[in-house]
Protein backbone atom coordinates (compact mmCIF):
# COMPACT_ATOMS: atom_id res chain seq x y z
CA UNK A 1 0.00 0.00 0.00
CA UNK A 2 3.23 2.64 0.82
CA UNK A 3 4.16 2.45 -2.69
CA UNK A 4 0.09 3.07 -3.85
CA UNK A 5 0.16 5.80 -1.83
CA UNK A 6 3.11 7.04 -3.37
CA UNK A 7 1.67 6.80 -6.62
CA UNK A 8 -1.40 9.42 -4.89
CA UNK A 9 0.89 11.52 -3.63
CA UNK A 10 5.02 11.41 -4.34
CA UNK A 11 4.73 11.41 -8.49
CA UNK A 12 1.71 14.41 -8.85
CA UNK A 13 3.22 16.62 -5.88
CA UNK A 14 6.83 16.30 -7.97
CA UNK A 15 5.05 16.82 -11.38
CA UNK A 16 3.12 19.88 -9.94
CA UNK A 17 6.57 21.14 -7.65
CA UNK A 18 8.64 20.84 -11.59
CA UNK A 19 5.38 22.55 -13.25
CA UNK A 20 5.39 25.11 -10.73
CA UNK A 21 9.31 25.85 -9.97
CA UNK A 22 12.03 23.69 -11.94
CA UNK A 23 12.84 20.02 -12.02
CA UNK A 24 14.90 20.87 -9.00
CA UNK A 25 12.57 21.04 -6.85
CA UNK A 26 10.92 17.95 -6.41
CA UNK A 27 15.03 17.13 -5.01
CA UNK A 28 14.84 19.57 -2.46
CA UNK A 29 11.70 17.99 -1.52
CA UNK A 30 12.74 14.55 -1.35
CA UNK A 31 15.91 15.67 1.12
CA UNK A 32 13.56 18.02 3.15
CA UNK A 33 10.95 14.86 3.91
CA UNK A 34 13.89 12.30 4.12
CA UNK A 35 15.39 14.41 7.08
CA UNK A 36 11.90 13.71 8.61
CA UNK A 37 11.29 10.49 8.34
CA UNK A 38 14.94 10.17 9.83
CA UNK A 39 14.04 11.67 12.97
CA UNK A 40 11.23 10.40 13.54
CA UNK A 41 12.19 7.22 12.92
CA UNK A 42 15.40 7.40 15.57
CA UNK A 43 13.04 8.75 18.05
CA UNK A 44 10.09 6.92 17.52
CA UNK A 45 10.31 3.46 16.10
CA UNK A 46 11.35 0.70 18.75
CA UNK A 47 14.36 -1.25 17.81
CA UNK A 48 13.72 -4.83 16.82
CA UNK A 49 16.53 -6.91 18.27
CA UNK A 50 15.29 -10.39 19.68
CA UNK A 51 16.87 -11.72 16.40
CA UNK A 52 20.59 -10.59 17.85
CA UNK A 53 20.12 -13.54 20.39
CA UNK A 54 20.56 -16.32 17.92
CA UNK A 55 23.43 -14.98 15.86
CA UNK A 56 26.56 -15.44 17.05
CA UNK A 57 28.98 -14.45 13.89
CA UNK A 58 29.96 -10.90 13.25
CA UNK A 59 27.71 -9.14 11.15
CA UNK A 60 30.23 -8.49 7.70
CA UNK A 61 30.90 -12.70 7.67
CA UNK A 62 26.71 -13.36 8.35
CA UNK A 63 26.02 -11.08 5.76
CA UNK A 64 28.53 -12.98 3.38
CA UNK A 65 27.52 -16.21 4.88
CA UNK A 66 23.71 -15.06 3.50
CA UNK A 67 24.33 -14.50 0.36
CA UNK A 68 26.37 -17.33 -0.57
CA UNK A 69 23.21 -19.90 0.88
CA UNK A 70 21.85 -21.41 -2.22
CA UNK A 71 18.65 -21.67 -0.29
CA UNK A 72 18.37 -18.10 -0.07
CA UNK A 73 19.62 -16.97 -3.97
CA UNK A 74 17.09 -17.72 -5.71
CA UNK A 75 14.87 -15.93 -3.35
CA UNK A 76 17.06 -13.04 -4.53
CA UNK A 77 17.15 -13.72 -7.93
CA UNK A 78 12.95 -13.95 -8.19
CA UNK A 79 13.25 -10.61 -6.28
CA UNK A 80 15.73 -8.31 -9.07
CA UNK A 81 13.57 -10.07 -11.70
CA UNK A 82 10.03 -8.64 -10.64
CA UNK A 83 11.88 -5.33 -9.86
CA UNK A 84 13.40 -5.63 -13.39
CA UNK A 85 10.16 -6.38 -14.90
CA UNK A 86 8.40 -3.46 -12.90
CA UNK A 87 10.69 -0.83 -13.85
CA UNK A 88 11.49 -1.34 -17.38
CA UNK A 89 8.59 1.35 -18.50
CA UNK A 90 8.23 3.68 -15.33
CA UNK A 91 10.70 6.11 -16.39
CA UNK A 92 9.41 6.85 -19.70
CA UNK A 93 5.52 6.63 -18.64
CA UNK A 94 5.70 10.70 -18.59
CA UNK A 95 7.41 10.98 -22.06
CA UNK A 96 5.29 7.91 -23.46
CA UNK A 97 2.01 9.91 -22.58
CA UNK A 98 3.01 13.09 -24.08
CA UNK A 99 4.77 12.41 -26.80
CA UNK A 100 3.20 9.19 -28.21
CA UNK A 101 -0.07 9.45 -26.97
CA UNK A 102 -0.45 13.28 -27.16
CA UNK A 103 -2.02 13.88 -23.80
CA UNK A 104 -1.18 17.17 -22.53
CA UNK A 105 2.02 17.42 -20.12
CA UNK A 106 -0.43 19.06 -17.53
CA UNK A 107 -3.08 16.24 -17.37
CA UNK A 108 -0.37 14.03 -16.43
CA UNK A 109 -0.75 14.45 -12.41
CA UNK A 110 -4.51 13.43 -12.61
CA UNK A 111 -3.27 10.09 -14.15
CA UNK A 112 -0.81 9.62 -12.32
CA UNK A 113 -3.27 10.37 -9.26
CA UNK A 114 -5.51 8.12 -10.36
CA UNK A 115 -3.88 5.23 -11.36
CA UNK A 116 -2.30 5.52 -7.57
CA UNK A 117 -5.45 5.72 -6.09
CA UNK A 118 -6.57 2.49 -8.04
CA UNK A 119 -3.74 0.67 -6.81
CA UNK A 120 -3.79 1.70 -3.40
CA UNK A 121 -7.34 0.32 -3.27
CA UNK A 122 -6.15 -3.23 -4.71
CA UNK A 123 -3.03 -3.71 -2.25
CA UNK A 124 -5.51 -4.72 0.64
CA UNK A 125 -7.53 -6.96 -1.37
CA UNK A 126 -4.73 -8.55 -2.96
CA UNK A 127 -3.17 -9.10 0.61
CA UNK A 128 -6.61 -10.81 1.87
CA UNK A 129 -6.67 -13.05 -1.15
CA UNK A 130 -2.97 -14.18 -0.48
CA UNK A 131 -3.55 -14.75 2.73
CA UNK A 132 -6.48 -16.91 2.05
CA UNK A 133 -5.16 -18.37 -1.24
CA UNK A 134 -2.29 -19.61 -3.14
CA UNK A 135 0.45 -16.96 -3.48
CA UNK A 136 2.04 -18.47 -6.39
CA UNK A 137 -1.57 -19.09 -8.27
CA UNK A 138 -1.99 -15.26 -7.22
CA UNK A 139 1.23 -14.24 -8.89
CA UNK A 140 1.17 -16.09 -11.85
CA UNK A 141 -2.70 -14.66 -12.30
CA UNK A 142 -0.97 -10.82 -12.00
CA UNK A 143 1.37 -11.36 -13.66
CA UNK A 144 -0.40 -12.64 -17.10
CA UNK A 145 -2.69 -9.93 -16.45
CA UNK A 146 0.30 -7.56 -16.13
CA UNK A 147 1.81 -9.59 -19.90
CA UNK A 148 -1.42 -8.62 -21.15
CA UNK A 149 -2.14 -4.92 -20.03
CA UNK A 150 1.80 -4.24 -20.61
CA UNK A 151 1.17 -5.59 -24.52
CA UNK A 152 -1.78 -3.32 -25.24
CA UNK A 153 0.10 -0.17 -23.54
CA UNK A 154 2.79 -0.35 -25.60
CA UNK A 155 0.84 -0.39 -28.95
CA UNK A 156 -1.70 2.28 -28.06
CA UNK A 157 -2.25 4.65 -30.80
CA UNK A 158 -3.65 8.21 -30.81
CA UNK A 159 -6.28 7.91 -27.98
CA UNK A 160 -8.17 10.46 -25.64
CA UNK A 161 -6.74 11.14 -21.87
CA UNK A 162 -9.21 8.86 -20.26
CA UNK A 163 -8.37 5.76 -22.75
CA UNK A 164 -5.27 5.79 -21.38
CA UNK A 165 -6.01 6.73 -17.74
CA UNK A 166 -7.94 3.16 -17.96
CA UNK A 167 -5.47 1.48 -19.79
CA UNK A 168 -2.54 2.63 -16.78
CA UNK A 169 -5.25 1.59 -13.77
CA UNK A 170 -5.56 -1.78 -15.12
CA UNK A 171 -1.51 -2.27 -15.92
CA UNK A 172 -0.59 -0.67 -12.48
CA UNK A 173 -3.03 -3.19 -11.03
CA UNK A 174 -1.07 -5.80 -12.40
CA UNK A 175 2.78 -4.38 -11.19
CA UNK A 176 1.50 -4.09 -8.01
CA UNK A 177 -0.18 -7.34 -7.20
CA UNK A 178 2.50 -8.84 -8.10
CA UNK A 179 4.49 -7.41 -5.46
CA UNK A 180 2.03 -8.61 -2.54
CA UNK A 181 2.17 -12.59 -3.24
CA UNK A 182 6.39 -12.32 -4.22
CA UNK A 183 7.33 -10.52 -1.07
CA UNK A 184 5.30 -12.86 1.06
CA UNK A 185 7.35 -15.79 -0.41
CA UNK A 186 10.41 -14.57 -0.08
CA UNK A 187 10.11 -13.17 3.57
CA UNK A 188 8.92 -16.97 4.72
CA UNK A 189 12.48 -17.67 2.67
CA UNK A 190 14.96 -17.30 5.75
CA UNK A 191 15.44 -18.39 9.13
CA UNK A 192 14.96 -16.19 11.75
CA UNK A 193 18.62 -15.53 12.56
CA UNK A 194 18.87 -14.73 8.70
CA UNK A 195 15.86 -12.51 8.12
CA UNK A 196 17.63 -9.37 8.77
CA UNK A 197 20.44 -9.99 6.56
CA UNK A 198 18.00 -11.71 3.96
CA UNK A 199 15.60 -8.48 3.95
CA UNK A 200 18.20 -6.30 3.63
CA UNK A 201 20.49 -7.95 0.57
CA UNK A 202 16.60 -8.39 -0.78
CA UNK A 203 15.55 -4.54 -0.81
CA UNK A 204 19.16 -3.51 -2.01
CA UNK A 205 18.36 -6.12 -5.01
CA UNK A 206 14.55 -4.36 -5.85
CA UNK A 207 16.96 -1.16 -5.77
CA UNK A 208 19.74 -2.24 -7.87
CA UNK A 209 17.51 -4.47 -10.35
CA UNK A 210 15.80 -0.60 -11.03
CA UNK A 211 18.87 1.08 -11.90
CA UNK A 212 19.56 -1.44 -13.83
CA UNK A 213 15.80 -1.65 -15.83
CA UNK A 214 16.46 1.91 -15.96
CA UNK A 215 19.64 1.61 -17.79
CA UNK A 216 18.63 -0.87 -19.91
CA UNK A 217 15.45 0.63 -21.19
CA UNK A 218 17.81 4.16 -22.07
CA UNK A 219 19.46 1.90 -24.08
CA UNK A 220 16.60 0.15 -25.97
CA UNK A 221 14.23 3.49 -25.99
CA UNK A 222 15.73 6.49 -28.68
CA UNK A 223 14.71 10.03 -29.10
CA UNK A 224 15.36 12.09 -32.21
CA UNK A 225 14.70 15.39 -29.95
CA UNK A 226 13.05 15.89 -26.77
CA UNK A 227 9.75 17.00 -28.53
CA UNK A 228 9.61 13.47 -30.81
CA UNK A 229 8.31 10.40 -29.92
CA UNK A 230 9.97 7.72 -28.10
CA UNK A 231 11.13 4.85 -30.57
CA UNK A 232 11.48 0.88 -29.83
CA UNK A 233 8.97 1.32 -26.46
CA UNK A 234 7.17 -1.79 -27.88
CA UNK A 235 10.52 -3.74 -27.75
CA UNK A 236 10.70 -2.69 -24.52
CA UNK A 237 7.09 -4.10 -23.68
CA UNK A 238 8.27 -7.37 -25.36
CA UNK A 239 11.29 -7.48 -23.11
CA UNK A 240 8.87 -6.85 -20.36
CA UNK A 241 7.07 -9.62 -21.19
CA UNK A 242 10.03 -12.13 -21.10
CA UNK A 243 11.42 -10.73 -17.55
CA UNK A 244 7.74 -11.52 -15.89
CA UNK A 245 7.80 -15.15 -17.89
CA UNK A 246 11.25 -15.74 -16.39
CA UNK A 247 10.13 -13.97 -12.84
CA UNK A 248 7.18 -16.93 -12.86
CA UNK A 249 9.57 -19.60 -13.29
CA UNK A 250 11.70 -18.25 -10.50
CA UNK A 251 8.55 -17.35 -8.37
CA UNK A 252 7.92 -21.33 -8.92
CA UNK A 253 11.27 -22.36 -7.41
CA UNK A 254 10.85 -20.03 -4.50
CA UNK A 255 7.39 -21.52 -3.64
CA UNK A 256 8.47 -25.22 -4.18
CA UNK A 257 11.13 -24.65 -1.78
CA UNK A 258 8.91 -23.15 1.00
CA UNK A 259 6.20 -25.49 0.08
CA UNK A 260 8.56 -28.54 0.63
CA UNK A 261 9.88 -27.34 3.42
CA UNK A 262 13.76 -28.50 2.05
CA UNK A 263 17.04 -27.68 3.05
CA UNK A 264 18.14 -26.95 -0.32
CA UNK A 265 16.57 -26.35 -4.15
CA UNK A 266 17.73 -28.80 -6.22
């Protein structure tokens, strides 16, 4: 739901704070709020440290000692994959409405808006249903909804703003319901003395993996001039489409694993 409610808040406050000032600005903003949430944090939040009792190596060789636990890899590697598959397209959704689509650079903070809204109403439900449910069945079922939305998205033609506000809702649904059912596999992944250090390499991965997408979609995605539209976004839909097939597969090992209840994936 946090990253829903970023899509509410964090992407139309920046788009409005660039509109309104320069593309600075949404910067300052980010620092100003991040000193915040710092202090708050260090003089609020409780530390959690019942964990500390079974570990008895020093933290630099446990960290090490998780990450080299074959158990525990491809728990990481299913992670940077549905990060990778997540964040092929999000930096180019502005560029992709305006410039493709020819919606007007000031309607993009309603659909943005939303879109989050939309998604921060499915988190809960989607948590329910995993709860009550299959996880993987609930992943793979996102994620070929996800295949499907991310297909027609990147072949839209000329259409009006509220085509395409649709169109976004029903993709974003699938991103993020994804993310419900994956993280709830891989956080039953570890043993307790490891969860810290499992968490941890985990959300550096979802990090990493979209630096990476980024990267990797400036390098598929050309641009005559900052006015023209963007070229090759459809390859990058297809190579969208064979990160979340891949993502299943490793999804699949990840829930065998837990499912058996194994010391190791074969």
């Amino acid at each position: 739901m946090g990253f829903g409610m970023s899509q509410v808040l964090g992407i139309p406050i920046s788009l409005f704070l660039a509109n309104y000032w320069n593309w600075q600005a949404p910067f300052y903003f980010i620092v100003g709020l991040a000193v915040i949430i710092f202090f708050v944090a260090l003089i609020i939040l409780k530390p959690v440290n019942a964990h500390l009792e079974l570990q008895l190596t020093r933290p630099i060789k446990h960290l090490l000692q998780t990450i080299s636990n074959r158990n525990y890899r491809i728990g990481f590697i299913a992670t940077a994959f549905m990060s990778l598959g997540g964040y092929l397209m999000m930096p180019w959704g502005s560029a992709y409405s305006v410039n493709n689509i020819g919606i007007d650079q000031k309607s993009l903070p309603l659909m943005f808006m939303i879109a989050g809204i939309a998604t921060f109403a499915i988190m809960p439900i989607v948590g329910i249903l995993s709860d009550r449910f299959n996880k993987f069945v609930i992943f793979t079922g996102s994620s070929i909804w996800m295949v499907i939305t991310v297909l027609i998205y990147t072949q839209l033609p000329l259409v009006s703003l509220w085509v395409l506000i649709l169109v976004n809702v029903l993709m974003m649904m699938g991103i993020m319901a994804r993310m419900v059912p994956s993280q709830a596999l891989a956080s039953s992944i570890p043993e307790m003395k490891d969860r810290g250090a499992f968490m941890s390499v985990n959300s550096s991965l979802q990090q990493m993996a979209g630096g990476i997408a980024a990267l990797i979609g400036g390098l598929i995605v050309k641009q005559k001039n900052e006015l023209s539209p963007l070229e090759n976004f459809d390859w990058l839909g297809y190579l969208v489409v064979v990160v979340i097939l891949l993502n299943i597969f490793f999804t699949y090992r990840v829930y065998k694993f837990i499912s058996r209840g194994i010391t190791s994936i074969q």
